[in-house]
Protein backbone atom coordinates (compact mmCIF):
# COMPACT_ATOMS: atom_id res chain seq x y z
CA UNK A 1 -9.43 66.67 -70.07
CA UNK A 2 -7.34 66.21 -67.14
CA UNK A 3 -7.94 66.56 -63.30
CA UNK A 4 -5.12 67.21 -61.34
CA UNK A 5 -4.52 67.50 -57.55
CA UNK A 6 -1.73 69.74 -56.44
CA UNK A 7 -0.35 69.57 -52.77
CA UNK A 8 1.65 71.51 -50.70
CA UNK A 9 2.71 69.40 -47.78
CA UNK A 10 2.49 69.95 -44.03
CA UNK A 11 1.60 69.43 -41.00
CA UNK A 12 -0.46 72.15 -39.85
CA UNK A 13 -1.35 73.22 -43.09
CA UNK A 14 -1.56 71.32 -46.28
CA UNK A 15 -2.20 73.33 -49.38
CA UNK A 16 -4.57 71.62 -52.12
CA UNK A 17 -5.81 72.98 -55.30
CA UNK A 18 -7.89 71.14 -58.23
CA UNK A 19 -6.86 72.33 -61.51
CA UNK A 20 -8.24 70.97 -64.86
CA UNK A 21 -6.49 71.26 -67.66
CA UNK A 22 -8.04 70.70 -71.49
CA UNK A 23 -5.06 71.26 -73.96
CA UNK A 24 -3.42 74.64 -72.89
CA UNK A 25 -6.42 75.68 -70.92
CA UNK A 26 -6.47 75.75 -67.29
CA UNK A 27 -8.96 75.99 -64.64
CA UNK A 28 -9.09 76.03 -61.17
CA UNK A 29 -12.00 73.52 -59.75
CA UNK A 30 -11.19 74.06 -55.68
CA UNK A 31 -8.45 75.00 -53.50
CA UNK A 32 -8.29 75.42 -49.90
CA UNK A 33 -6.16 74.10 -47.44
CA UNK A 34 -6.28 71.06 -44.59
CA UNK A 35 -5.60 72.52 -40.89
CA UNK A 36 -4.73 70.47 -37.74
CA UNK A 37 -4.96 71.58 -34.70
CA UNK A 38 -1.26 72.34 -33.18
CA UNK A 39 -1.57 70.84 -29.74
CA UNK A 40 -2.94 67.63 -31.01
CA UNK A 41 -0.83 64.10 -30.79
CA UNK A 42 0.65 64.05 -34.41
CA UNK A 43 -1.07 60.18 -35.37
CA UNK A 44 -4.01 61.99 -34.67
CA UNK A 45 -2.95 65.09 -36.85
CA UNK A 46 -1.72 62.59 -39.46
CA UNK A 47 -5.10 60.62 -39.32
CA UNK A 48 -7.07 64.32 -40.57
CA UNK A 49 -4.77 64.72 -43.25
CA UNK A 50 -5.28 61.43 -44.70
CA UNK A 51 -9.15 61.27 -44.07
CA UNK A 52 -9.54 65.31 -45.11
CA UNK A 53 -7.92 64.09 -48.26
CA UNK A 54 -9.41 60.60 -49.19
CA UNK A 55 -12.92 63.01 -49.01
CA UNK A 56 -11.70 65.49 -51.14
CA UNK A 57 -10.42 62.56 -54.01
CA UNK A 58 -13.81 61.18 -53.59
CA UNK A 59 -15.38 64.22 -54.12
CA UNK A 60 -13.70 65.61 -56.48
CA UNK A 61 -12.19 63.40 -58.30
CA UNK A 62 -9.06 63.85 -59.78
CA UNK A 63 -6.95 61.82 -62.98
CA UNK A 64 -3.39 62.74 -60.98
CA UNK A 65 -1.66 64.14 -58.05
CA UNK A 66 1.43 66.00 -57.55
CA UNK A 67 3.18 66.59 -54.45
CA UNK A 68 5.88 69.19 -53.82
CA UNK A 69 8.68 67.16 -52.92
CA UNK A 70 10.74 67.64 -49.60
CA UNK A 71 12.98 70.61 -49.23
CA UNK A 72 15.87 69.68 -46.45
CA UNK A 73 15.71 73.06 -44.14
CA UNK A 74 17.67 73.68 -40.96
CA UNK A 75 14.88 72.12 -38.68
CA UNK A 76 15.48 68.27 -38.54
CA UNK A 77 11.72 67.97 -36.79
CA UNK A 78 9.48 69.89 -39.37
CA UNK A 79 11.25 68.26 -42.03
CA UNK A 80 10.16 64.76 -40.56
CA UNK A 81 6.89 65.57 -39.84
CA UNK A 82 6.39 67.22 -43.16
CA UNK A 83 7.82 63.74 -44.31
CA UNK A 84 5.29 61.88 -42.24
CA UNK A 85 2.19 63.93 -44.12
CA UNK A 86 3.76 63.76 -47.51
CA UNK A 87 3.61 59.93 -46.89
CA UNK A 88 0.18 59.56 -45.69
CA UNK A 89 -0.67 61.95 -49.12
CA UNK A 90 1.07 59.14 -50.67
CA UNK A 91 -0.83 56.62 -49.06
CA UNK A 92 -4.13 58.49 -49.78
CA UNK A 93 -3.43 58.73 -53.96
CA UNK A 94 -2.56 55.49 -53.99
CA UNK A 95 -5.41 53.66 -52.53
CA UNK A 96 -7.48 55.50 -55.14
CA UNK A 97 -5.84 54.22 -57.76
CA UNK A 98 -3.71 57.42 -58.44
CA UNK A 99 -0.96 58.34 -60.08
CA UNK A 100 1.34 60.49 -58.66
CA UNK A 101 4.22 62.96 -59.63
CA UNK A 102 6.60 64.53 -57.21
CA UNK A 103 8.37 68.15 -58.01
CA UNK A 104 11.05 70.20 -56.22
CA UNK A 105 10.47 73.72 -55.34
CA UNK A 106 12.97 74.60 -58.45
CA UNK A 107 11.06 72.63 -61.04
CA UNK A 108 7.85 74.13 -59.58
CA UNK A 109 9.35 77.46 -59.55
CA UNK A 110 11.05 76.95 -63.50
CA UNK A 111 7.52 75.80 -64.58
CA UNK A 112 5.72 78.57 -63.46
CA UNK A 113 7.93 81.61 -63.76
CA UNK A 114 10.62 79.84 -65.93
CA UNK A 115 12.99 80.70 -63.48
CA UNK A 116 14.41 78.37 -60.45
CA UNK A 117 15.67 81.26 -58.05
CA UNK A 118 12.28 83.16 -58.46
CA UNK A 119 10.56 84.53 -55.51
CA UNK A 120 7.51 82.74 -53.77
CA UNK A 121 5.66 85.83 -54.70
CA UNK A 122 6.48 85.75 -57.92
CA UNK A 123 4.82 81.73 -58.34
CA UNK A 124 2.28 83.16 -56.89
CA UNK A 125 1.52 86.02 -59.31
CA UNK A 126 1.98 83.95 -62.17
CA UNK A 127 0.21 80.81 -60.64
CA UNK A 128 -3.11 83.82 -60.20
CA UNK A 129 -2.48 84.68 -63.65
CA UNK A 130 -2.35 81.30 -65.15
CA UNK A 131 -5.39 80.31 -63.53
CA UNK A 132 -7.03 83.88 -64.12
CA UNK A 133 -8.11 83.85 -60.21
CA UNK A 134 -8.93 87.71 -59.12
CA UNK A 135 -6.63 87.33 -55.98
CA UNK A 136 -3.58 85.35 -55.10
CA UNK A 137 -5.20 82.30 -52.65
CA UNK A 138 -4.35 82.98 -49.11
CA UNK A 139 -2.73 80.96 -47.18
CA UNK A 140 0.67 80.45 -48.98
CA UNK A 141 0.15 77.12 -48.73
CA UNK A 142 -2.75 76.99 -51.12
CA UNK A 143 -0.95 79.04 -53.60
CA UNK A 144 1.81 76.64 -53.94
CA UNK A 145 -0.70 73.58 -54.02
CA UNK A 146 -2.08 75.00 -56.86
CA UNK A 147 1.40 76.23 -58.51
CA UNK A 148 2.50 72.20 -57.79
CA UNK A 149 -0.92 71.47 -60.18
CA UNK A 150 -0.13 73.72 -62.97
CA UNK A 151 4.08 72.58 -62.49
CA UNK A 152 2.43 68.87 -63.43
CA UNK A 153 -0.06 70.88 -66.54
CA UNK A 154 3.20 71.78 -67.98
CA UNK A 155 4.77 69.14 -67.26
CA UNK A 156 2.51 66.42 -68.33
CA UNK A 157 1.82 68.14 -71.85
CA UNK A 158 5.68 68.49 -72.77
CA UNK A 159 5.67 64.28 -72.12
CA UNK A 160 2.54 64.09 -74.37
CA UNK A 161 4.24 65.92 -77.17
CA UNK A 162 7.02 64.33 -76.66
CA UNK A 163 5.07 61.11 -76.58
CA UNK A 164 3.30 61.89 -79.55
CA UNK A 165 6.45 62.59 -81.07
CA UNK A 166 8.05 59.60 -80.72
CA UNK A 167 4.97 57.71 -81.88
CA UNK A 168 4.90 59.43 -85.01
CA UNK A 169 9.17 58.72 -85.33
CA UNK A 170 8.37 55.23 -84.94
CA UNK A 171 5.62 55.32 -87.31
CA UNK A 172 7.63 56.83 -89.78
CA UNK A 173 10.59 54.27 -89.26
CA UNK A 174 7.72 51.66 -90.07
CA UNK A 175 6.63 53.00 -93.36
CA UNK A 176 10.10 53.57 -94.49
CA UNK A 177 11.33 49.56 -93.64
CA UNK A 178 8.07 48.56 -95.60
């Protein structure tokens, strides 16, 4: 079994969702979201984030992370302050010790709904459905944290198989040269 943190960056809301997945079964452990307080000095926003998070790895414990990586909007500002808490996420899975994977909104989207132009409602559907919740999670924000988690599921067993299926070609290539 696998525990997997997904996160949807930001800074006045980061999404996070704890999925565990056991072979093709998923299930969702906690999800919420991280909120900072808009007319606070961003280090101090920043410093919530990371702490907020470091207490929720080391409560809840999780094999992997994945992180929705940065879509370039129009703004310049939100995307470097989205930037900023991404890297203090960073910071935060790595001082644990984990590993972590990094997915664009297309590869997030193509995992879920197998389709890279589908709507956010759509991930969202499918991401309740996947993790048989009885309502999408509200805000957005936790939705797509947990759609990241499920993204890395999917992800993560295709390399296993894949994996597995180059051990057994290799295996295979040994019996044959002896």
């Amino acid at each position: 079994m696998m525990r997997i943190l997904g996160l949807d960056p930001g800074l006045a809301i980061v999404g996070f969702g704890f999925v565990d997945q056991d072979g093709s079964r998923l299930a969702p452990v906690q999800y919420g979201a991280i909120r900072t307080e808009a007319n606070t000095d961003s280090e101090l926003r920043l410093k919530t984030i990371y702490d907020s998070l470091c207490h929720l790895i080391d409560t809840y414990k999780p094999d992997a992370v994945a992180i929705e990586k940065l879509f370039m909007g129009r703004n310049v500002t939100t995307a470097i302050s989205v930037g900023q808490a991404r890297g203090v996420m960073m910071l935060a899975a790595v001082q644990n010790g984990l590993a972590i994977a990094e997915y664009t909104p297309l590869q997030v989207k193509q995992a879920i709904v197998g389709y890279g132009q589908a709507e956010k409602r759509q991930v969202q559907e499918m991401t309740r459905m996947f993790l048989n919740l009885a309502e999408v999670p509200k805000p957005d924000d936790v939705a797509d944290a947990l759609a990241v988690a499920i993204c890395h599921a999917h992800s993560s067993a295709f390399q296993a198989q894949l994996d597995l299926s180059e051990r057994q070609h290799l295996v295979r290539e040994t019996h044959l040269r002896t």
